[in-house]
C-alpha atoms as a PDB file:
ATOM      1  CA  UNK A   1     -17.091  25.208  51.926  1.00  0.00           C
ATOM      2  CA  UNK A   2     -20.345  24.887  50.353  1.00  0.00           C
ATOM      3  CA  UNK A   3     -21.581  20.628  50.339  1.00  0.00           C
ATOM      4  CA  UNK A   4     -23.430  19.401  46.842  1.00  0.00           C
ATOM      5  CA  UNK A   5     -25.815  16.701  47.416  1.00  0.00           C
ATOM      6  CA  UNK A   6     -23.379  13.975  46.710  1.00  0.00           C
ATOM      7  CA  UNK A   7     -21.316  15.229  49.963  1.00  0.00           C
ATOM      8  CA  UNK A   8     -18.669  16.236  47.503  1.00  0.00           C
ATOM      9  CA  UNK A   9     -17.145  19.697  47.623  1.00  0.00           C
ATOM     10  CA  UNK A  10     -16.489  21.990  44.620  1.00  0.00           C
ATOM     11  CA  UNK A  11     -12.754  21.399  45.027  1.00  0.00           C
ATOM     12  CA  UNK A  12     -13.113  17.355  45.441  1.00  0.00           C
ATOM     13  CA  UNK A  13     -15.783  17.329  42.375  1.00  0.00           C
ATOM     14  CA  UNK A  14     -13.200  19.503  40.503  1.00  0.00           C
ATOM     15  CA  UNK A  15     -10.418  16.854  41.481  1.00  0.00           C
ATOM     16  CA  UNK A  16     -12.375  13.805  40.079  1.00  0.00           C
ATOM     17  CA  UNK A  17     -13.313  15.633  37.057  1.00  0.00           C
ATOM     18  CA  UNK A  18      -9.656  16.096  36.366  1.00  0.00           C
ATOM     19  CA  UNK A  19      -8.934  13.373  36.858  1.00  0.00           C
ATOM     20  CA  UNK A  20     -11.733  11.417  34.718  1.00  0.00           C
ATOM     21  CA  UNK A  21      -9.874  13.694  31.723  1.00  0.00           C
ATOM     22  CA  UNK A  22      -6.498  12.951  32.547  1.00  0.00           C
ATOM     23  CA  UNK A  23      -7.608   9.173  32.421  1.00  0.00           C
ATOM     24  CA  UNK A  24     -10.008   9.731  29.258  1.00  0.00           C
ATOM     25  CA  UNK A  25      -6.994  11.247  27.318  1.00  0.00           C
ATOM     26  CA  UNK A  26      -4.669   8.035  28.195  1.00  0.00           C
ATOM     27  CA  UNK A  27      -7.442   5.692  27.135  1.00  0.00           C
ATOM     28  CA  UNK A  28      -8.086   7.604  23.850  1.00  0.00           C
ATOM     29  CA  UNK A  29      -4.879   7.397  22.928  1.00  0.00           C
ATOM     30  CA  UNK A  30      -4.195   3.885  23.577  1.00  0.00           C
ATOM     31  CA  UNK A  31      -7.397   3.126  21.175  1.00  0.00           C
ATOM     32  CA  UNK A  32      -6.354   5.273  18.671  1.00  0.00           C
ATOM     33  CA  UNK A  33      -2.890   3.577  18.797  1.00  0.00           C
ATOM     34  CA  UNK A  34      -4.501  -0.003  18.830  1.00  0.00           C
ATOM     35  CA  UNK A  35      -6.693   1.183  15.753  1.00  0.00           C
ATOM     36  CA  UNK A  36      -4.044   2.536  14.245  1.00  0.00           C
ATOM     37  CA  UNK A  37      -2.187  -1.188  14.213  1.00  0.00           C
ATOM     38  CA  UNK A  38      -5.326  -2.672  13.780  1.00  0.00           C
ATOM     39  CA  UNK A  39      -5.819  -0.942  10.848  1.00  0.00           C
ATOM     40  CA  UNK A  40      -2.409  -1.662   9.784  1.00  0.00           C
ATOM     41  CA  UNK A  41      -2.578  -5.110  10.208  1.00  0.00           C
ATOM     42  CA  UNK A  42      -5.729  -5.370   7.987  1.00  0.00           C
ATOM     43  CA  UNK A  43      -3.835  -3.921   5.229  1.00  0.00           C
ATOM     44  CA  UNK A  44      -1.110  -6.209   5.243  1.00  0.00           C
ATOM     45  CA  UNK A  45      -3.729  -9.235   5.319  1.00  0.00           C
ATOM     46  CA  UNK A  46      -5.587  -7.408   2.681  1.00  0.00           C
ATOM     47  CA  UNK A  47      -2.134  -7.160   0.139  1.00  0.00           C
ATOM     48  CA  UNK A  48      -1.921 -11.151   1.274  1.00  0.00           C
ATOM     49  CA  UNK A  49      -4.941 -12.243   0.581  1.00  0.00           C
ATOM     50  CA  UNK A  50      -5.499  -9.972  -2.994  1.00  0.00           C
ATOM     51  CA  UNK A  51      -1.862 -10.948  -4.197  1.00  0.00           C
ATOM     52  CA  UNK A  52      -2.881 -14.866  -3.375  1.00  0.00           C
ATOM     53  CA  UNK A  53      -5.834 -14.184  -5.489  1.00  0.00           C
ATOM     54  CA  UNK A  54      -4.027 -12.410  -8.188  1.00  0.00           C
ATOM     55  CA  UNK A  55      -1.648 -15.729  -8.364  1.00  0.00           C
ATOM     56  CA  UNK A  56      -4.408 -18.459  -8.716  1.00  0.00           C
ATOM     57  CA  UNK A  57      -5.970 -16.178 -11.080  1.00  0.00           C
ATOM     58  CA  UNK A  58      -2.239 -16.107 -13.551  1.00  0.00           C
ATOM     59  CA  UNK A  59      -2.136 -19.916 -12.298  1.00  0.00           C
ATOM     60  CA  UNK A  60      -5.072 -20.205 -14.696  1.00  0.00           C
ATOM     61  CA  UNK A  61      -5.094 -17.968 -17.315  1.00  0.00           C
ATOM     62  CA  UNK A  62      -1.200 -17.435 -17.938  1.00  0.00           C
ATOM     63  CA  UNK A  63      -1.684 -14.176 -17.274  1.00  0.00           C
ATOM     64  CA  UNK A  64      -2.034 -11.192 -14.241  1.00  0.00           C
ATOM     65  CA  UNK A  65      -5.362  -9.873 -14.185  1.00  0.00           C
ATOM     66  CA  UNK A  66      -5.935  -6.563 -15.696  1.00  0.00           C
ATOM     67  CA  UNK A  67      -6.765  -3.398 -13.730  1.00  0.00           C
ATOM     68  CA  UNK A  68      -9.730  -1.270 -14.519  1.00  0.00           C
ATOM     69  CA  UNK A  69      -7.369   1.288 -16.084  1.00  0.00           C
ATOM     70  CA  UNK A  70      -5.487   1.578 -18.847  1.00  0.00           C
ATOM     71  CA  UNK A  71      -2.250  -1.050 -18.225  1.00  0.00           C
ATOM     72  CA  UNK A  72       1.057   0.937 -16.643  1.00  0.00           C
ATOM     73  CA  UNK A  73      -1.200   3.084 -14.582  1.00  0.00           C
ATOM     74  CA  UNK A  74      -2.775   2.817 -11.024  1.00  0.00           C
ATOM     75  CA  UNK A  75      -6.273   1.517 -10.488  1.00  0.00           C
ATOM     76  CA  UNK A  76      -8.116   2.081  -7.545  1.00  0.00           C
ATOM     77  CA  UNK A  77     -10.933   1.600  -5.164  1.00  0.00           C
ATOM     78  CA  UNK A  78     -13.568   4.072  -5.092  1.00  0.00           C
ATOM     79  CA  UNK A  79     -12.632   7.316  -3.251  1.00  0.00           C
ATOM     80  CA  UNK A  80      -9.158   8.175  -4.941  1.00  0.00           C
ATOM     81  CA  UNK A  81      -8.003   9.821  -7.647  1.00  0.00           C
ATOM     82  CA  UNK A  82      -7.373   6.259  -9.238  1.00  0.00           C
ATOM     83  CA  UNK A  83     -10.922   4.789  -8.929  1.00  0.00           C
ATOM     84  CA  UNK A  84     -12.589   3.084 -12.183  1.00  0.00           C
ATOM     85  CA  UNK A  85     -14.304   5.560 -14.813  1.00  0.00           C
ATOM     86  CA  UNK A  86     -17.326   2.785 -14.416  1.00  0.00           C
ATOM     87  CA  UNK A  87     -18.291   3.951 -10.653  1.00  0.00           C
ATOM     88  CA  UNK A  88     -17.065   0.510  -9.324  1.00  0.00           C
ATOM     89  CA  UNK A  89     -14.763  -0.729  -6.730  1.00  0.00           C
ATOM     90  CA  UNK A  90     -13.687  -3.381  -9.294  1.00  0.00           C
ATOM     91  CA  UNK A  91     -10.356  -2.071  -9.299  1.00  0.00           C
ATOM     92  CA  UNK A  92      -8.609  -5.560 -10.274  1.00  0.00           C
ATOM     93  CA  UNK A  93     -10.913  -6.709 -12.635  1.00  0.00           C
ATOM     94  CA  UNK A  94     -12.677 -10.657 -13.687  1.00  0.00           C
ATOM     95  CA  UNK A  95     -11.032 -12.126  -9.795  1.00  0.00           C
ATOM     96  CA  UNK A  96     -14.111 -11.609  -7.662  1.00  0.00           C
ATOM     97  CA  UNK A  97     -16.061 -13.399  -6.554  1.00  0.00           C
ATOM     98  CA  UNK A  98     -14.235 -16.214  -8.298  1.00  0.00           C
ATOM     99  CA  UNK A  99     -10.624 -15.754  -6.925  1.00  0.00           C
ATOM    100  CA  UNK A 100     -11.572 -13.859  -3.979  1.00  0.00           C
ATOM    101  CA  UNK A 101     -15.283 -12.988  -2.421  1.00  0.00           C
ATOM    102  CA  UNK A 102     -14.888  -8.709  -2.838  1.00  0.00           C
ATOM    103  CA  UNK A 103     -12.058  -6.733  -3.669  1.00  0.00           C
ATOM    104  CA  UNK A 104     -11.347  -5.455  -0.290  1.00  0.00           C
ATOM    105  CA  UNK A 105     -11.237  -1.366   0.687  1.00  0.00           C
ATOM    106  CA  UNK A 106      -8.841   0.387   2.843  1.00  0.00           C
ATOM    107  CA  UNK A 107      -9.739   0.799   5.914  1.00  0.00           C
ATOM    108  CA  UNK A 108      -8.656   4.602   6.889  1.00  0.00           C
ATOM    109  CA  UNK A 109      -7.655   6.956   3.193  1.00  0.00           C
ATOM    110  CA  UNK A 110      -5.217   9.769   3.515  1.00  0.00           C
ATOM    111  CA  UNK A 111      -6.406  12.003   0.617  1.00  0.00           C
ATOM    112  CA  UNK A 112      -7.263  11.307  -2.612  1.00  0.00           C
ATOM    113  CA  UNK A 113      -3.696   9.971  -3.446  1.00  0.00           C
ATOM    114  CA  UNK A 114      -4.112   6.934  -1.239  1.00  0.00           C
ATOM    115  CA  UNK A 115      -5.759   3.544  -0.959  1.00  0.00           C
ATOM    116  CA  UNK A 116      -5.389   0.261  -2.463  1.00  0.00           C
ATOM    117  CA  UNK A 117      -3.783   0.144  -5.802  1.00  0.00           C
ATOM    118  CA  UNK A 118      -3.063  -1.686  -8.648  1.00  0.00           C
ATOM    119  CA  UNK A 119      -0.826  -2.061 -11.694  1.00  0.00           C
ATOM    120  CA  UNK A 120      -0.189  -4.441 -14.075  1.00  0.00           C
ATOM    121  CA  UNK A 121       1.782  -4.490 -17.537  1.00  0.00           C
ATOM    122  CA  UNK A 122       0.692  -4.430 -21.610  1.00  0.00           C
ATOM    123  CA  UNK A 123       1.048  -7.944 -21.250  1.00  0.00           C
ATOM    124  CA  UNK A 124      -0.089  -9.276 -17.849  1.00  0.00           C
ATOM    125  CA  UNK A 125       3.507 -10.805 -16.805  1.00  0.00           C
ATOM    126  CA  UNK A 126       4.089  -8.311 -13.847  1.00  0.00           C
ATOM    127  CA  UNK A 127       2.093  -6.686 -10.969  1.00  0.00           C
ATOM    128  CA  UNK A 128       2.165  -4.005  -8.409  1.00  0.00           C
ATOM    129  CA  UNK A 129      -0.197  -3.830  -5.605  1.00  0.00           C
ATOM    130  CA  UNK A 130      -0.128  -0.875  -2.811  1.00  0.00           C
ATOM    131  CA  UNK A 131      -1.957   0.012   0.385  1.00  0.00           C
ATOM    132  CA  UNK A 132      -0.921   3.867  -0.688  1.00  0.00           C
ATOM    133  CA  UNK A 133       0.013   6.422   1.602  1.00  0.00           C
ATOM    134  CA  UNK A 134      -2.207   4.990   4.324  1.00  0.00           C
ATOM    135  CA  UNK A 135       0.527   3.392   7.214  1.00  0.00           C
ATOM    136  CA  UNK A 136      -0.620   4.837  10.239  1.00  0.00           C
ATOM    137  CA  UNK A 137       1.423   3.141  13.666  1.00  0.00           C
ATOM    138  CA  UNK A 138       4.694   2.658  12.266  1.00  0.00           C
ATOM    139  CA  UNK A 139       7.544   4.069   9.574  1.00  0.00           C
ATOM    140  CA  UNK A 140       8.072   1.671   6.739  1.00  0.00           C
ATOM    141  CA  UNK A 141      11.762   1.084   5.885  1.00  0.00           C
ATOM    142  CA  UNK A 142      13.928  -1.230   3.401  1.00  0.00           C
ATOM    143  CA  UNK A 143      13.937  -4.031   6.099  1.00  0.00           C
ATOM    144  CA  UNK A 144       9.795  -4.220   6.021  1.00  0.00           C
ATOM    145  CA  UNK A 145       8.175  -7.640   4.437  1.00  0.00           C
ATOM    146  CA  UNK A 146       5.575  -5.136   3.072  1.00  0.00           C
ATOM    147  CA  UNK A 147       8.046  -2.067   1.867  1.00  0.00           C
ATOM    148  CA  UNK A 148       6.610  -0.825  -1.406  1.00  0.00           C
ATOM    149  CA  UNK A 149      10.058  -1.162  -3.465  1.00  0.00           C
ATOM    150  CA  UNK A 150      12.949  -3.652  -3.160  1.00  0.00           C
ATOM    151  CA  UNK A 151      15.520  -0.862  -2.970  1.00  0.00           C
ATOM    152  CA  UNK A 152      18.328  -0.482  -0.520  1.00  0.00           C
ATOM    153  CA  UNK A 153      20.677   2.445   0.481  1.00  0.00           C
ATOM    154  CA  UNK A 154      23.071   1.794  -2.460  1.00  0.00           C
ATOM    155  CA  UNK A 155      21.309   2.075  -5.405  1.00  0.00           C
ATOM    156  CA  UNK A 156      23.217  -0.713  -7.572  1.00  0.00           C
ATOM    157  CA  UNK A 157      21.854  -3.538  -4.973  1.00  0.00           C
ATOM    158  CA  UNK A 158      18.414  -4.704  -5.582  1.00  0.00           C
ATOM    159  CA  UNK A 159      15.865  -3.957  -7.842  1.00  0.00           C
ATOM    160  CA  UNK A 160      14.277  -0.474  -8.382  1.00  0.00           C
ATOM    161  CA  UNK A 161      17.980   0.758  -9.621  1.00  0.00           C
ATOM    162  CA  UNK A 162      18.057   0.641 -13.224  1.00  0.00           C
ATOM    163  CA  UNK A 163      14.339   2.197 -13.986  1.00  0.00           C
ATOM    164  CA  UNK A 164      14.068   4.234 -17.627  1.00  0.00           C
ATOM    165  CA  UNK A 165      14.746   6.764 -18.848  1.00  0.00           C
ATOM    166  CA  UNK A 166      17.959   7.453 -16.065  1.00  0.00           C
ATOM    167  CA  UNK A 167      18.661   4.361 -14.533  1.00  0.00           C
ATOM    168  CA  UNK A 168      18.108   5.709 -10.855  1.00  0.00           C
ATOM    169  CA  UNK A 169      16.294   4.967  -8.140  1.00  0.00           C
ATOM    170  CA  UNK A 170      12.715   6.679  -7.993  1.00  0.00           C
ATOM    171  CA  UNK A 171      12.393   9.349  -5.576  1.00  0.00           C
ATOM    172  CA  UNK A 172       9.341   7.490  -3.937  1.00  0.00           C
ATOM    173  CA  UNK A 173      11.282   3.978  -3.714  1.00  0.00           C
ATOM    174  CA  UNK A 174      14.028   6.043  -1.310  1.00  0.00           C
ATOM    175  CA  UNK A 175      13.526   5.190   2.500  1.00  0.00           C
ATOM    176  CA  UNK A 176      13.866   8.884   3.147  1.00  0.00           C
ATOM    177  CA  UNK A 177      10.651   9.439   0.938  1.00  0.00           C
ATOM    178  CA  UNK A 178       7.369  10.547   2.280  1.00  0.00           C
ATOM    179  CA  UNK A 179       5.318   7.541   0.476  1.00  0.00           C
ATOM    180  CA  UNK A 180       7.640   5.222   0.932  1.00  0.00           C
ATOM    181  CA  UNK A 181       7.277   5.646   4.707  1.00  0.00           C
ATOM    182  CA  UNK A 182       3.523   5.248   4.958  1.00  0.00           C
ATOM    183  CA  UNK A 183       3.110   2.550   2.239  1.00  0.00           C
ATOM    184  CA  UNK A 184       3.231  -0.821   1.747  1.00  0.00           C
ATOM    185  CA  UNK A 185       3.688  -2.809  -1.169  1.00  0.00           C
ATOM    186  CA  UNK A 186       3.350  -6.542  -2.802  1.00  0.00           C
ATOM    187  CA  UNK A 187       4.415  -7.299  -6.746  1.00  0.00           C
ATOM    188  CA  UNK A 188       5.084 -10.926  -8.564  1.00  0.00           C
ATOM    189  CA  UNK A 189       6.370 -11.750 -12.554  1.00  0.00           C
ATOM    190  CA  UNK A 190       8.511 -10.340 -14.648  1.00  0.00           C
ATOM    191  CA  UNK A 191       8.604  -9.143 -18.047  1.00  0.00           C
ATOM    192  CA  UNK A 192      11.085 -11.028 -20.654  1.00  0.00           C
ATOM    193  CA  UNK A 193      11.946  -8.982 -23.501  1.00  0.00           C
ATOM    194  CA  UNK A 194      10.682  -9.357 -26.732  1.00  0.00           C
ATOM    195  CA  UNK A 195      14.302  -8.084 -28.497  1.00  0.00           C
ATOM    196  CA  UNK A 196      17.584  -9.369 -27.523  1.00  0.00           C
ATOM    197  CA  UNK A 197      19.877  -5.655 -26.449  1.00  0.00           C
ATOM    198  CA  UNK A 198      21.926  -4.233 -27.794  1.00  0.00           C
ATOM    199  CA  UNK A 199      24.294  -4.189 -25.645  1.00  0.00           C
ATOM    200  CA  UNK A 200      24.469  -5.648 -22.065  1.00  0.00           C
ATOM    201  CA  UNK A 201      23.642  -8.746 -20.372  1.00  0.00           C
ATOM    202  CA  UNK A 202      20.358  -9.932 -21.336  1.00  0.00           C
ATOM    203  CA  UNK A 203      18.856 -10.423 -17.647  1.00  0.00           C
ATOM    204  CA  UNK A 204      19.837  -6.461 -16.964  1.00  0.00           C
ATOM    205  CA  UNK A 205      17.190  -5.860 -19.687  1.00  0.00           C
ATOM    206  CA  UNK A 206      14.343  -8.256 -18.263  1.00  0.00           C
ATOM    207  CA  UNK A 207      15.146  -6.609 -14.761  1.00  0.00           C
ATOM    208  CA  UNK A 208      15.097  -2.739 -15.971  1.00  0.00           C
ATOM    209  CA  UNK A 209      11.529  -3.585 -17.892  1.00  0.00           C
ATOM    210  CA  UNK A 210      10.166  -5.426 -15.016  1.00  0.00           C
ATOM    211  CA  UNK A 211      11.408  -2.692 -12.466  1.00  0.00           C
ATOM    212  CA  UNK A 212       9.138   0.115 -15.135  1.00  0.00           C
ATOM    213  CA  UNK A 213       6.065  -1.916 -13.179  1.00  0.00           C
ATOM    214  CA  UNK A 214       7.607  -2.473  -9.636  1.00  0.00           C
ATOM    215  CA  UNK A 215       9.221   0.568  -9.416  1.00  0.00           C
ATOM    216  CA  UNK A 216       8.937   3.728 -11.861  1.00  0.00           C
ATOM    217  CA  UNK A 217       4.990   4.062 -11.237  1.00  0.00           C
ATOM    218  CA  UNK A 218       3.888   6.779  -8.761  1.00  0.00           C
END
């Protein structure tokens, strides 16, 4: 068998090389599985940190700050479908650099349907804030601090249940829901109705307008 220079033979340098691959692949899967969590982890600490903002900021003002859209829709950072008409990443607007130094950026979108999101209502007394679509290492379920709605398996426990127009749980708020499982979510307030109903107990009503915000926006 023919010697290279290195006193290695073509079967022995073919060995090592397979080897070196077979290693490579383990290690490149490891990172991408430590990035993955990494990347999770950021996200949760980015929800954390905006929603502690968001709270000094209504500790202040009486009121949640305002998104760069239009109130009961999604703003979002630059990249997605839900990014500011201005250009900006200023997707929760008037908190930086006061509240918080810069509104922070996903880490790793999914599409344009992804990202860090934000709602807030007409009249700034509940907000929803989303890492969208983005979970990478692990399946988000009902028992999650971060799940994106307070929902469980029966849908007259917990809020998300009593949404308009039909009173049922949104098909994103179910566990077995393609968003649900790859987002996270944080929300605070509530909205307290400006009529008394009709009929019904009056907290149903403050918990099916509040639940419009936390729940019935996709």
């Amino acid at each position: 068998m023919k010697k290279f220079s290195s006193g290695f033979s073509l079967i022995e340098l073919m060995v090592v090389i397979s080897i070196i691959g077979i290693l490579s692949a383990v290690l490149y899967a490891n990172f991408g599985d430590s990035s993955a969590a990494s990347r999770d982890a950021q996200r949760q600490g980015d929800l954390r940190t905006l929603q502690t903002a968001i709270e000094l900021y209504k500790n202040r003002n009486g009121v949640y700050p305002a998104g760069c859209n239009a109130s009961g829709t999604w703003s979002g950072q630059i990249g997605t479908a839900y990014a500011c008409g201005s250009g900006s990443n200023i997707y929760i607007v008037n908190i930086a650099p006061e509240y918080i130094p810069t509104l922070p950026k996903d880490p790793k979108l999914n599409g344009s349907n992804s990202g860090y999101v934000y709602t807030v209502n007409t009249e700034g007394t509940v907000y929803k804030l989303m890492a969208k679509n983005t979970v990478e290492s692990e399946v988000v379920d009902y028992s999650h601090p971060f799940k994106s709605c307070d929902a469980s398996n029966i849908i007259s426990v917990g809020m998300c249940n009593t949404t308009l127009p039909s009173n049922n749980l949104p098909a994103w708020c179910s566990e077995s829901n393609a968003q649900f499982k790859t987002s996270y979510g944080v929300w605070g307030g509530y909205i307290t109705p400006t009529v008394s109903p009709s009929n019904g107990n009056y907290n149903n009503l403050i918990e099916r307008y509040t639940e419009d915000i936390i729940c019935d926006i996709q």
